[in-house]
Structures are given as structure tokens and as C-alpha cells.
N, C-alpha and C. Protein backbone atom coordinates (compact mmCIF):
# COMPACT_ATOMS: atom_id res chain seq x y z
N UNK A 1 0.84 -1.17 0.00
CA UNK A 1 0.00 0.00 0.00
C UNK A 1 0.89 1.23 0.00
N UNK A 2 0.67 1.68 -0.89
CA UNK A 2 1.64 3.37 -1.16
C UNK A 2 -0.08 4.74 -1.14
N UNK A 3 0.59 5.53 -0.46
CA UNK A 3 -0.25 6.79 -0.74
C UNK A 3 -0.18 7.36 -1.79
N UNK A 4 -0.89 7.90 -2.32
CA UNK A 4 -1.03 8.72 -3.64
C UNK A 4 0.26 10.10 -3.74
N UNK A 5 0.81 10.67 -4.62
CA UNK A 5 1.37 11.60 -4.69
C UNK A 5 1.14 12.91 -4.04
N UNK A 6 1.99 13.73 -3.44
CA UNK A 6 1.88 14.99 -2.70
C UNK A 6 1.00 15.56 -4.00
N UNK A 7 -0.04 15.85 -3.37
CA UNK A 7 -0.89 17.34 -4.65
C UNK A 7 -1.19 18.78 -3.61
N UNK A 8 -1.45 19.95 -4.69
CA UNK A 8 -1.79 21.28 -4.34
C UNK A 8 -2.92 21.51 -3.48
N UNK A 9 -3.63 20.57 -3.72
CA UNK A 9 -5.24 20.38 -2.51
C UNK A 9 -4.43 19.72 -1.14
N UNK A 10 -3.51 19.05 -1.30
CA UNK A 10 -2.87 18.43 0.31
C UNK A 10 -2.92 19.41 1.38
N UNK A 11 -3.21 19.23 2.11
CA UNK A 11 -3.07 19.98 3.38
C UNK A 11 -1.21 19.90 3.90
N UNK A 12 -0.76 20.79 3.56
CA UNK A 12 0.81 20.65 4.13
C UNK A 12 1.20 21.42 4.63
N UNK A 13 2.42 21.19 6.15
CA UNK A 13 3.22 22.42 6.94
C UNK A 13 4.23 21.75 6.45
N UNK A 14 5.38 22.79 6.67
CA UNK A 14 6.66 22.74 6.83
C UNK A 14 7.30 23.17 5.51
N UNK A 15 8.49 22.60 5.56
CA UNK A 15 8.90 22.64 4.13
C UNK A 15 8.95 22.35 3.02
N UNK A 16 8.51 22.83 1.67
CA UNK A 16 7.75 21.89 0.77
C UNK A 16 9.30 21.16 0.56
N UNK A 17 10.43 21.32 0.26
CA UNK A 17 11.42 20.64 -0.02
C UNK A 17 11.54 20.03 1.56
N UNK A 18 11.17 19.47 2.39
CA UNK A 18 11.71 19.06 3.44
C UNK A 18 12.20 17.39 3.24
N UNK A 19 13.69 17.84 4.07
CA UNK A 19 13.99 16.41 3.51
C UNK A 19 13.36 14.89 3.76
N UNK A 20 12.33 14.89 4.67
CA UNK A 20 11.61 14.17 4.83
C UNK A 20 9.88 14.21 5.00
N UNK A 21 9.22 13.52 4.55
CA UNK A 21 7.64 14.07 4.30
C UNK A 21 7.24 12.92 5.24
N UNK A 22 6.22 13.11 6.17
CA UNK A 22 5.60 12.74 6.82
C UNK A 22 3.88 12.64 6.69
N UNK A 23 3.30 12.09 6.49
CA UNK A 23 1.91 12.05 5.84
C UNK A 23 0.94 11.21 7.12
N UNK A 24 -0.19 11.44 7.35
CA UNK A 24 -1.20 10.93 8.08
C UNK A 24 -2.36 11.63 7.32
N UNK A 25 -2.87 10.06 6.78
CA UNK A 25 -4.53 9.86 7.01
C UNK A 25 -5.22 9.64 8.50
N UNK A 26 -5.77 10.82 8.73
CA UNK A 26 -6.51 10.73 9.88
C UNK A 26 -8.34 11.40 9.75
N UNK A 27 -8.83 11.32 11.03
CA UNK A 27 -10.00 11.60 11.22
C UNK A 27 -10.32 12.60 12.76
N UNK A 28 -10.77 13.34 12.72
CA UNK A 28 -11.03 14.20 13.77
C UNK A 28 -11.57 13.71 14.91
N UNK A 29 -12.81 12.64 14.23
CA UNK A 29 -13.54 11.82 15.47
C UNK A 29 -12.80 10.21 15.79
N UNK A 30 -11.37 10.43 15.25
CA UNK A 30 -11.29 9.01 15.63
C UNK A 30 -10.72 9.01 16.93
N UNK A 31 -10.24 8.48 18.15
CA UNK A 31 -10.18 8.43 19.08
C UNK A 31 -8.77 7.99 19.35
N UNK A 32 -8.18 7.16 17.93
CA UNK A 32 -6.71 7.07 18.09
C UNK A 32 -6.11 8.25 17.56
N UNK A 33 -6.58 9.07 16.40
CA UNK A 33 -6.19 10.15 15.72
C UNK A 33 -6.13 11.41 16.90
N UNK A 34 -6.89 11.26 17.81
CA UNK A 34 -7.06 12.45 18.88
C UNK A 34 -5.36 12.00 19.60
N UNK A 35 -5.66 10.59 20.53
CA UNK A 35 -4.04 10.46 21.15
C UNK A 35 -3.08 10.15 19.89
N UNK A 36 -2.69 10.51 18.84
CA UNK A 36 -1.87 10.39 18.04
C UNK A 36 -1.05 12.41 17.80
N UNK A 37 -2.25 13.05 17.75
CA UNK A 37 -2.45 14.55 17.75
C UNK A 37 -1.27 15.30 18.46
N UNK A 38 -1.02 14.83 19.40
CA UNK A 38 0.27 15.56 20.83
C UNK A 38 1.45 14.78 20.08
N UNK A 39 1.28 13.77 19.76
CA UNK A 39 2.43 13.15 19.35
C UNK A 39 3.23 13.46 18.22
N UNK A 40 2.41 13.26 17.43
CA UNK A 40 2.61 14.42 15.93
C UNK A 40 3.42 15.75 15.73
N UNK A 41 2.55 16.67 16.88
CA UNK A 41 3.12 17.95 17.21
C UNK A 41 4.46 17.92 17.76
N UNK A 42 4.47 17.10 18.27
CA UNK A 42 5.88 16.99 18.84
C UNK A 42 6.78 16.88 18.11
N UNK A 43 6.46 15.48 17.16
CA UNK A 43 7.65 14.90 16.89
C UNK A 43 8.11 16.32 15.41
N UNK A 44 6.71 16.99 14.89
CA UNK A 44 7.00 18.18 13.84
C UNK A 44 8.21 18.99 14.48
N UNK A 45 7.69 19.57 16.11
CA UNK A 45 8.70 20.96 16.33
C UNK A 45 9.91 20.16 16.32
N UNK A 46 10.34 18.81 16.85
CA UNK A 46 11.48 18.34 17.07
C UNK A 46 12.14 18.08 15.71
N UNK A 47 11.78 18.44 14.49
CA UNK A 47 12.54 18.21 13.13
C UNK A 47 11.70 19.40 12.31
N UNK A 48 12.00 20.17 12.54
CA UNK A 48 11.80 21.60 11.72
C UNK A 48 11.91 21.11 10.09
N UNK A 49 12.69 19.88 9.53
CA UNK A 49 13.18 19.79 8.23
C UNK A 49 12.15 19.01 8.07
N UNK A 50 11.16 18.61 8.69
CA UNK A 50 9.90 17.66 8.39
C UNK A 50 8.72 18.28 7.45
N UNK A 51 8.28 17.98 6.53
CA UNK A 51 7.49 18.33 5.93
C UNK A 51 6.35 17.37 6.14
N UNK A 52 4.80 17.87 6.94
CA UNK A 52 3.97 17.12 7.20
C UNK A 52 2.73 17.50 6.54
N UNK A 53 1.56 16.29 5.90
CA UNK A 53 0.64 16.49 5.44
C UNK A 53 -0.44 15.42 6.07
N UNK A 54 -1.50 16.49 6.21
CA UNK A 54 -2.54 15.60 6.68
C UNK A 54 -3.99 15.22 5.29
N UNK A 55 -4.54 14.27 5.49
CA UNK A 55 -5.38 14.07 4.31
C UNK A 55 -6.65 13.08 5.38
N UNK A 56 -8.09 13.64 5.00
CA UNK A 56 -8.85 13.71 5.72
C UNK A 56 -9.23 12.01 5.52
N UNK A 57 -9.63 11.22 6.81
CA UNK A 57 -10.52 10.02 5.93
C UNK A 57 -11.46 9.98 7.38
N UNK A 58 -12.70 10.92 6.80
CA UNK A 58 -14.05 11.18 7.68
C UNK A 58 -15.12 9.85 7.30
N UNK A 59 -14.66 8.42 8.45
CA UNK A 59 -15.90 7.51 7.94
C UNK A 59 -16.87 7.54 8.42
N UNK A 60 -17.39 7.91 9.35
CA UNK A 60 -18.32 7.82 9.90
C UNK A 60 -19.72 8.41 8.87
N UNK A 61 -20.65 7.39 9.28
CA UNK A 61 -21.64 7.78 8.23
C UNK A 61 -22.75 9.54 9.28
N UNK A 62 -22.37 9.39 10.29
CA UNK A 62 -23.05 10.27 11.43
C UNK A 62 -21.99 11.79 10.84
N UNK A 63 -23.64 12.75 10.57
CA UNK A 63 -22.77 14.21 10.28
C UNK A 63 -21.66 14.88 11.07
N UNK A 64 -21.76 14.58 11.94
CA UNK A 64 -20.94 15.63 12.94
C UNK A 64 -19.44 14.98 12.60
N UNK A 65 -19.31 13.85 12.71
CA UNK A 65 -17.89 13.58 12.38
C UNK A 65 -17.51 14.60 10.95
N UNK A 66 -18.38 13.90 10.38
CA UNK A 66 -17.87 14.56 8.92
C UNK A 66 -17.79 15.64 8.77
N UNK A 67 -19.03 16.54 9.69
CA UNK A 67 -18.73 17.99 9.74
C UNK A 67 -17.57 18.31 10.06
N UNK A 68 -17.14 17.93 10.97
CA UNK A 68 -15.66 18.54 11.16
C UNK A 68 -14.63 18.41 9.96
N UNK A 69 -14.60 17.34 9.62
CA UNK A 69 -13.78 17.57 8.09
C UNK A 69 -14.03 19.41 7.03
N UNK A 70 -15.59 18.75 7.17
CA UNK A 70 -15.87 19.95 6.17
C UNK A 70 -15.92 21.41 6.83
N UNK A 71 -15.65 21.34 7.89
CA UNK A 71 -15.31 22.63 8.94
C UNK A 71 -13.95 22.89 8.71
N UNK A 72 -13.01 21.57 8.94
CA UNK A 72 -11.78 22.35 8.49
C UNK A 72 -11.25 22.79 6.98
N UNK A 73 -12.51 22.62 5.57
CA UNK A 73 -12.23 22.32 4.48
C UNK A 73 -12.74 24.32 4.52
N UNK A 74 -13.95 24.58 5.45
CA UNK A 74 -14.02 25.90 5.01
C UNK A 74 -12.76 26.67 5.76
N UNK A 75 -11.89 26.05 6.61
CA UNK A 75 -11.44 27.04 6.97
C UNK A 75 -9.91 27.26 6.28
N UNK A 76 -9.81 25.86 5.68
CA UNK A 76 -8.79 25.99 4.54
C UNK A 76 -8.71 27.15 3.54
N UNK A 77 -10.41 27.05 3.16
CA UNK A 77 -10.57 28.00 2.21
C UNK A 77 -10.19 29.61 2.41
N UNK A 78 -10.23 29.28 3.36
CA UNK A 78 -9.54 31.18 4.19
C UNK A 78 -8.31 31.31 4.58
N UNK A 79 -7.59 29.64 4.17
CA UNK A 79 -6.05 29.75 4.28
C UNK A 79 -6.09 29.60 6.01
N UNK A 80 -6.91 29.10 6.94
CA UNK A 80 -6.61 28.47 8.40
C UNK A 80 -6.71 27.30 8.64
N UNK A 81 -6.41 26.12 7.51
CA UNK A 81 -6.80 24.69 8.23
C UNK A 81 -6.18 24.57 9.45
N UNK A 82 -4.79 24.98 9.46
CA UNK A 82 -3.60 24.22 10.12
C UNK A 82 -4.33 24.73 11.42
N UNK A 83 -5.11 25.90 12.11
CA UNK A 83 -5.53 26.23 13.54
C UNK A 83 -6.96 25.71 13.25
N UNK A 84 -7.87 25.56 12.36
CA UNK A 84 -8.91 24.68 12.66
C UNK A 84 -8.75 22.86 12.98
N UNK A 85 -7.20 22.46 12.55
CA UNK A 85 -6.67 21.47 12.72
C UNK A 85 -6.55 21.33 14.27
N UNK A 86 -6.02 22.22 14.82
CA UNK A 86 -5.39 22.35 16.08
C UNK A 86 -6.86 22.30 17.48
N UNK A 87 -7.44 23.32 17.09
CA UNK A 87 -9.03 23.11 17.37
C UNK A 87 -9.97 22.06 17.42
N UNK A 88 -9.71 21.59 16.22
CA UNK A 88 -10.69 20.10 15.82
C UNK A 88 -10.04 18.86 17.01
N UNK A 89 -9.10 19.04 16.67
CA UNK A 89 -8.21 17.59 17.84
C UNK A 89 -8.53 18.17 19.37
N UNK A 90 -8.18 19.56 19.88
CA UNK A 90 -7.59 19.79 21.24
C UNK A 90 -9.48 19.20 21.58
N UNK A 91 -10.85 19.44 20.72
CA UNK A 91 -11.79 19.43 21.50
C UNK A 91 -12.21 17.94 20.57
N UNK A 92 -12.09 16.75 21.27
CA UNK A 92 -12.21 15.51 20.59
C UNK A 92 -13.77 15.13 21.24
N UNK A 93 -14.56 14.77 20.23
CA UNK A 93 -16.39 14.73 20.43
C UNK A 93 -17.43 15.71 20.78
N UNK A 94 -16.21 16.79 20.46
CA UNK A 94 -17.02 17.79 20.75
C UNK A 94 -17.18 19.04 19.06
N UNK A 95 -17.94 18.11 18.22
CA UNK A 95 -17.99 18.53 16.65
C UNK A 95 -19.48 18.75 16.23
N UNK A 96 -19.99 19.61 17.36
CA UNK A 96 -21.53 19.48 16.74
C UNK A 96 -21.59 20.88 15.80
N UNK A 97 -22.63 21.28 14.89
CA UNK A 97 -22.28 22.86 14.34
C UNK A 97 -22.62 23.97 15.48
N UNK A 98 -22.95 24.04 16.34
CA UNK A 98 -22.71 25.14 17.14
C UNK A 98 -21.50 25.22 17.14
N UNK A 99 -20.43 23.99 17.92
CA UNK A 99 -19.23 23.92 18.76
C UNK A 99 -18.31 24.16 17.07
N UNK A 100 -18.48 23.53 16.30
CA UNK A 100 -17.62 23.93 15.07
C UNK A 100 -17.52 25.85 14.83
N UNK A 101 -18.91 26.36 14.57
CA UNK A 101 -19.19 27.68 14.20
C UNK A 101 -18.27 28.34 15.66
N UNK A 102 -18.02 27.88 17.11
CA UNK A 102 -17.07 28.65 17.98
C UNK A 102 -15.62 28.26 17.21
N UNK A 103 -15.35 27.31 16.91
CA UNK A 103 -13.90 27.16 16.92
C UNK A 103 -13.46 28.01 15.72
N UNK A 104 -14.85 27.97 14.56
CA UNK A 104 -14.28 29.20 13.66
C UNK A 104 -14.14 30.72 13.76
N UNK A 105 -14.66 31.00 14.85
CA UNK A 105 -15.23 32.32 15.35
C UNK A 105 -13.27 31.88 16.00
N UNK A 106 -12.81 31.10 16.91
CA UNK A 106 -11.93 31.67 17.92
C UNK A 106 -10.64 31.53 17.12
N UNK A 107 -10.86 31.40 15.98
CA UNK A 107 -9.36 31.25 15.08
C UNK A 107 -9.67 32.45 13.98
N UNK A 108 -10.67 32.84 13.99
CA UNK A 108 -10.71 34.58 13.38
C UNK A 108 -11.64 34.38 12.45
N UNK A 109 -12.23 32.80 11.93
CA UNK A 109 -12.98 33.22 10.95
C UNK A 109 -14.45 33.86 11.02
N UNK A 110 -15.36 33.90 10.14
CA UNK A 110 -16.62 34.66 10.37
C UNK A 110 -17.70 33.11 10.20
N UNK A 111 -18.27 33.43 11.88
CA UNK A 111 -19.54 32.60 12.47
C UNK A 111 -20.22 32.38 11.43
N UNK A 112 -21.00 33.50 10.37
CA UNK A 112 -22.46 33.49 9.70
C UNK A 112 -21.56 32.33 8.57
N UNK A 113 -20.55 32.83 7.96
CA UNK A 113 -20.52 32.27 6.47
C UNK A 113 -20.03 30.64 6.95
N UNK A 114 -19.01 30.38 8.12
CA UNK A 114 -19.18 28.79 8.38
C UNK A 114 -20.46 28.62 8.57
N UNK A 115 -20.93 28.79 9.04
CA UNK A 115 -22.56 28.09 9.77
C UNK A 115 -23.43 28.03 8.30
N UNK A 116 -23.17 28.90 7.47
CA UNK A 116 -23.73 28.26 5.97
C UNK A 116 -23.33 27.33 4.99
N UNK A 117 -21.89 27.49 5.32
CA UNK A 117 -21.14 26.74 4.55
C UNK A 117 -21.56 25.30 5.21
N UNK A 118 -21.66 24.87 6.58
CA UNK A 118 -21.99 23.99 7.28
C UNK A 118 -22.98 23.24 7.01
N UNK A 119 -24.20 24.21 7.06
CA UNK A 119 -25.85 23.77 6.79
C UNK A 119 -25.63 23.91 5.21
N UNK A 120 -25.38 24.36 4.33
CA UNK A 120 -25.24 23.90 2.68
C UNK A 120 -24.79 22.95 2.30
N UNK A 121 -23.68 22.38 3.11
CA UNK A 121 -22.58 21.18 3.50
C UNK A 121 -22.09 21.43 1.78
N UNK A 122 -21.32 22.66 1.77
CA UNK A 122 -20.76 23.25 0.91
C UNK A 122 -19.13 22.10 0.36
N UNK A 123 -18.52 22.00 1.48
CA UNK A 123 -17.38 20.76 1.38
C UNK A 123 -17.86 19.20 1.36
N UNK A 124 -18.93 18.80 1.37
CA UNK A 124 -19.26 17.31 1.63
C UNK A 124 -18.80 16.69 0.73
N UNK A 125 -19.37 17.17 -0.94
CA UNK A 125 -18.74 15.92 -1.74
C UNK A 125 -16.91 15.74 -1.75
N UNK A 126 -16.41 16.84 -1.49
CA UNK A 126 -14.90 17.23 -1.19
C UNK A 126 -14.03 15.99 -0.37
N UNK A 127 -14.88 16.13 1.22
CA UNK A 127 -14.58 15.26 1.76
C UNK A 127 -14.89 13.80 1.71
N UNK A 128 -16.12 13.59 1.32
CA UNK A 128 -16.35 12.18 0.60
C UNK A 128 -15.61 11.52 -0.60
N UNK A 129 -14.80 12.82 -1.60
CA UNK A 129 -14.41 12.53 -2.26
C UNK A 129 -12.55 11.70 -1.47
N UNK A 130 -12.44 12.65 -0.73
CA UNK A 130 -10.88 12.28 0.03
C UNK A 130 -11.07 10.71 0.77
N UNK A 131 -12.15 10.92 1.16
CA UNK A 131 -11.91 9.60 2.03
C UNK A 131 -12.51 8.77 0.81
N UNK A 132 -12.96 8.56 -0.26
CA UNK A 132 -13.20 7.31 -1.07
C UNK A 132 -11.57 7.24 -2.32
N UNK A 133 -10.78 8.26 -2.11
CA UNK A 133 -9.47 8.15 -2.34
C UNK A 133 -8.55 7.74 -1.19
N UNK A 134 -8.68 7.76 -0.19
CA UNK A 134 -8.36 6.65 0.85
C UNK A 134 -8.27 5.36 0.87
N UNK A 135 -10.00 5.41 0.41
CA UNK A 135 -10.13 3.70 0.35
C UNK A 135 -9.06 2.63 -0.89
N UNK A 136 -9.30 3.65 -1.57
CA UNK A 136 -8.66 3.56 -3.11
C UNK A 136 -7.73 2.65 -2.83
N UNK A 137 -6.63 3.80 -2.06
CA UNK A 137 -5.37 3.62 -1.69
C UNK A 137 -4.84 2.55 -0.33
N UNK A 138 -5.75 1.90 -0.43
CA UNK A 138 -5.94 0.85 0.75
C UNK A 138 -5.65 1.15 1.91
N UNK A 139 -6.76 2.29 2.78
CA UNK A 139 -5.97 3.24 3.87
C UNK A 139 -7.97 2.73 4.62
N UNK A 140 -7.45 1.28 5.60
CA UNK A 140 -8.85 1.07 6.34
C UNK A 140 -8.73 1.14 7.55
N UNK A 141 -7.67 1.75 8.38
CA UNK A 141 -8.06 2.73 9.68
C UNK A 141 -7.11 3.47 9.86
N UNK A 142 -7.44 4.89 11.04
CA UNK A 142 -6.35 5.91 10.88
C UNK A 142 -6.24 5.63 12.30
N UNK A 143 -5.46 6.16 12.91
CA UNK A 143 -4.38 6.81 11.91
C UNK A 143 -3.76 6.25 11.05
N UNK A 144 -3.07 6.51 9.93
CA UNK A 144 -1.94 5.99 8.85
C UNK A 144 -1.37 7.13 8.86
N UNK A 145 0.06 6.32 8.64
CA UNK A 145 1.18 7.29 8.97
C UNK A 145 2.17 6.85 7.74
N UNK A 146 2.97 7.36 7.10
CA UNK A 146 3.49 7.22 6.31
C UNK A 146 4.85 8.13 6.41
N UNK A 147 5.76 7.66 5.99
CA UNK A 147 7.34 8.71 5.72
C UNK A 147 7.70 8.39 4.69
N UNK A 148 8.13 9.47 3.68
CA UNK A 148 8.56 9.21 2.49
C UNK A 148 8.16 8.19 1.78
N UNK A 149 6.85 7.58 2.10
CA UNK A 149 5.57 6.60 0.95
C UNK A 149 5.93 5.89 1.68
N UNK A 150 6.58 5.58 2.86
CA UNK A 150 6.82 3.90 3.67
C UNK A 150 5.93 3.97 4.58
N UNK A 151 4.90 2.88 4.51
CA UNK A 151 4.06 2.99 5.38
C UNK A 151 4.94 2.90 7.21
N UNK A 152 4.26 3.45 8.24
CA UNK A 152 4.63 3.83 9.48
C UNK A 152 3.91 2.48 10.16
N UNK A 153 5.01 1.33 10.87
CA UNK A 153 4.39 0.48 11.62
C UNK A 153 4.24 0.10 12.98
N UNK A 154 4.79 1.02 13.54
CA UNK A 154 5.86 0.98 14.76
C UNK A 154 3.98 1.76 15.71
N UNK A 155 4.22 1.60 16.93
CA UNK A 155 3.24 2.23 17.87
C UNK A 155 3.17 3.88 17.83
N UNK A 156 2.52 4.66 17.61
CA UNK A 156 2.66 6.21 17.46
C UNK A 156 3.14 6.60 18.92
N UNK A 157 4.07 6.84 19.25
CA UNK A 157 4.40 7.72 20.63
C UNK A 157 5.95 8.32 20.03
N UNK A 158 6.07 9.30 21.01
CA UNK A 158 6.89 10.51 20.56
C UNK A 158 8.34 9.77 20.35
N UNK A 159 9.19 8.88 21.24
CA UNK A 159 10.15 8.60 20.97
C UNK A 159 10.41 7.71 19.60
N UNK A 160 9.57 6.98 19.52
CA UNK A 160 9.72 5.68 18.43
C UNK A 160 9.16 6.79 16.83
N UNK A 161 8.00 7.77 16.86
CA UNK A 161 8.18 7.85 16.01
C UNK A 161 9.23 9.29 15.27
N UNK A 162 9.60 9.93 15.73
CA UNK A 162 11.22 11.36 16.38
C UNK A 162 12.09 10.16 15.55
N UNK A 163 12.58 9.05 16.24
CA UNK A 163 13.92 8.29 15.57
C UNK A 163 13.53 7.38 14.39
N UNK A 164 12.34 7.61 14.02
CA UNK A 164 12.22 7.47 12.85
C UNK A 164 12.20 7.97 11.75
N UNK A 165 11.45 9.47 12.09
CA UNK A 165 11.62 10.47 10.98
C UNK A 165 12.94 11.00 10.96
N UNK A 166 14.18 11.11 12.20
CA UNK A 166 15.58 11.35 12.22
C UNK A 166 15.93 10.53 11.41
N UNK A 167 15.91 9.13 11.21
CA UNK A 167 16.82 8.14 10.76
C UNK A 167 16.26 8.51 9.67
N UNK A 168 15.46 8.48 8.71
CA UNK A 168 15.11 8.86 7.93
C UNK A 168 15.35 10.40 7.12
N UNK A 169 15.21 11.58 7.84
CA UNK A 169 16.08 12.94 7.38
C UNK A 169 17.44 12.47 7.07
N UNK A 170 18.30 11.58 7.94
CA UNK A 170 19.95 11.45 7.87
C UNK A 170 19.96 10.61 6.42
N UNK A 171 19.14 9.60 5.83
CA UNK A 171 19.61 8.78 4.94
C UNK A 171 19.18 9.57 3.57
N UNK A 172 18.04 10.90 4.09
CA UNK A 172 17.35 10.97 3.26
C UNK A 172 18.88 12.44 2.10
């Protein structure tokens, strides 16, 4: 199982040349993707040369999960995924559209136009479309973690996965 190629729709920090790319298919409501979240962050500030992308796979057939995808898809659109990212994880089951329309309000965006974009479900086929390119790509629970297209097999916690993306920057 290989992930699909870095594209311009990817959600990416860091450096686009970074010598190592780090990739997770995750989900907002998943419950390993939430304790995976601290870990992640970490192991990013601890390799500045990391280039990380996240790519949504919202299964749940229940809206609210998915809303949150498409909450962080409007806030992409205003150029804030990466703090509606940060938002979406720190408050895990807590994705109903009220609680979405605050987290866009407390990262600067404007209440009225999420809360339409929300109830229009303006991003849905977007995100349905990402997660049935998931499936594609034989990606059937998240987290998935990937470095430089090698799938990630090791337990997600900060030490094991730090000396992996190191060993990996050094060869890379």
C-alpha cells in the first residue's frame, strides 16, 4: 500500500522541499487520531526539516464527524486549516455545528458564512471525495502514517516515532 502523490489540494506544513515528508490519514472523530495529535506535534517541532501532510478520511456515516472535516475544508478555504486542525483535535467529540461555528469564530474566521457553509454542506462531496481516495489507496483505519511513501508500523508515541523520521532525514 503506497499513498497517492503529494498534490496542491494536500493539506501541508513545513517545508515543501523538506527532507523528509511525513503524511497521516486521519479523522477528527477518531479516538486514536485524537491520542496520536500531541504526538505528531511533537515529533513536527522536534525536526523543523519535516514536511507534514494531513489528508482527511471522515468515515463515519453520522454528520458531525464529517462535519468537522468539512469545517476544516471551510477554513482551509480562508487559508486556516492548520488552527482549525489544532481546534478540531484539542476538542475531541465535541464537533456538533454550534461547537464547530465557535472554533471558527476563535481562530478569526466569520460565524455566519461557516454556519452556511456547514448547513449547505458546501465541502461534503470534497470530503467524501478524500476519504473514497483513501479507500482507493488501501488506507482502512487511521491513523496511517506514512514517511517518504513507507508505510509507518511501529506504535505512534513521541520517541519511536522522532527516531524514525531522524533516521530517515539522515539517509534521506
Amino acid at each position: 500500500m503506497k499513498p497517492t502523490p503529494i498534490v496542491t489540494q494536500d493539506h501541508v506544513a513545513g517545508p515543501n522541499d523538506g527532507k523528509v515528508t511525513l503524511l497521516e490519514y486521519g479523522d477528527f472523530a477518531c479516538p486514536f487520531c485524537v491520542r496520536a495529535f500531541p504526538v505528531i506535534e511533537r515529533v513536527r517541532s522536534e525536526h523543523p526539516e519535516c514536511r507534514f501532510v494531513f489528508r482527511h478520511v471522515a468515515r463515519s456515516s453520522h454528520g458531525f464527524e464529517k462535519q468537522a472535516a468539512e469545517a476544516s475544508e471551510f477554513a482551509a478555504s480562508k487559508g486556516r486549516f492548520w488552527e482549525m486542525h489544532r481546534e478540531l483535535f484539542s476538542h475531541p467529540g465535541q464537533h456538533e455545528t454550534d461547537q464547530l461555528v465557535a472554533y471558527a469564530a476563535a481562530i478569526g474566521l466569520d460565524e455566519n458564512e461557516c454556519r452556511a457553509a456547514l448547513v449547505e454542506r458546501r465541502f461534503a462531496h470534497y470530503v467524501h471525495e478524500l476519504a473514497a481516495e483513501a479507500a482507493r489507496s488501501g488506507i482502512i483505519s487511521t491513523p496511517a502514517l506514512f514517511i517518504d511513501g513507507g508505510r509507518f508500523e511501529d506504535r505512534i508515541e513521541t520517541e519511536i516515532l522522532s527516531a524514525a523520521v531522524a533516521a530517515r532525514s539522515r539517509s534521506g
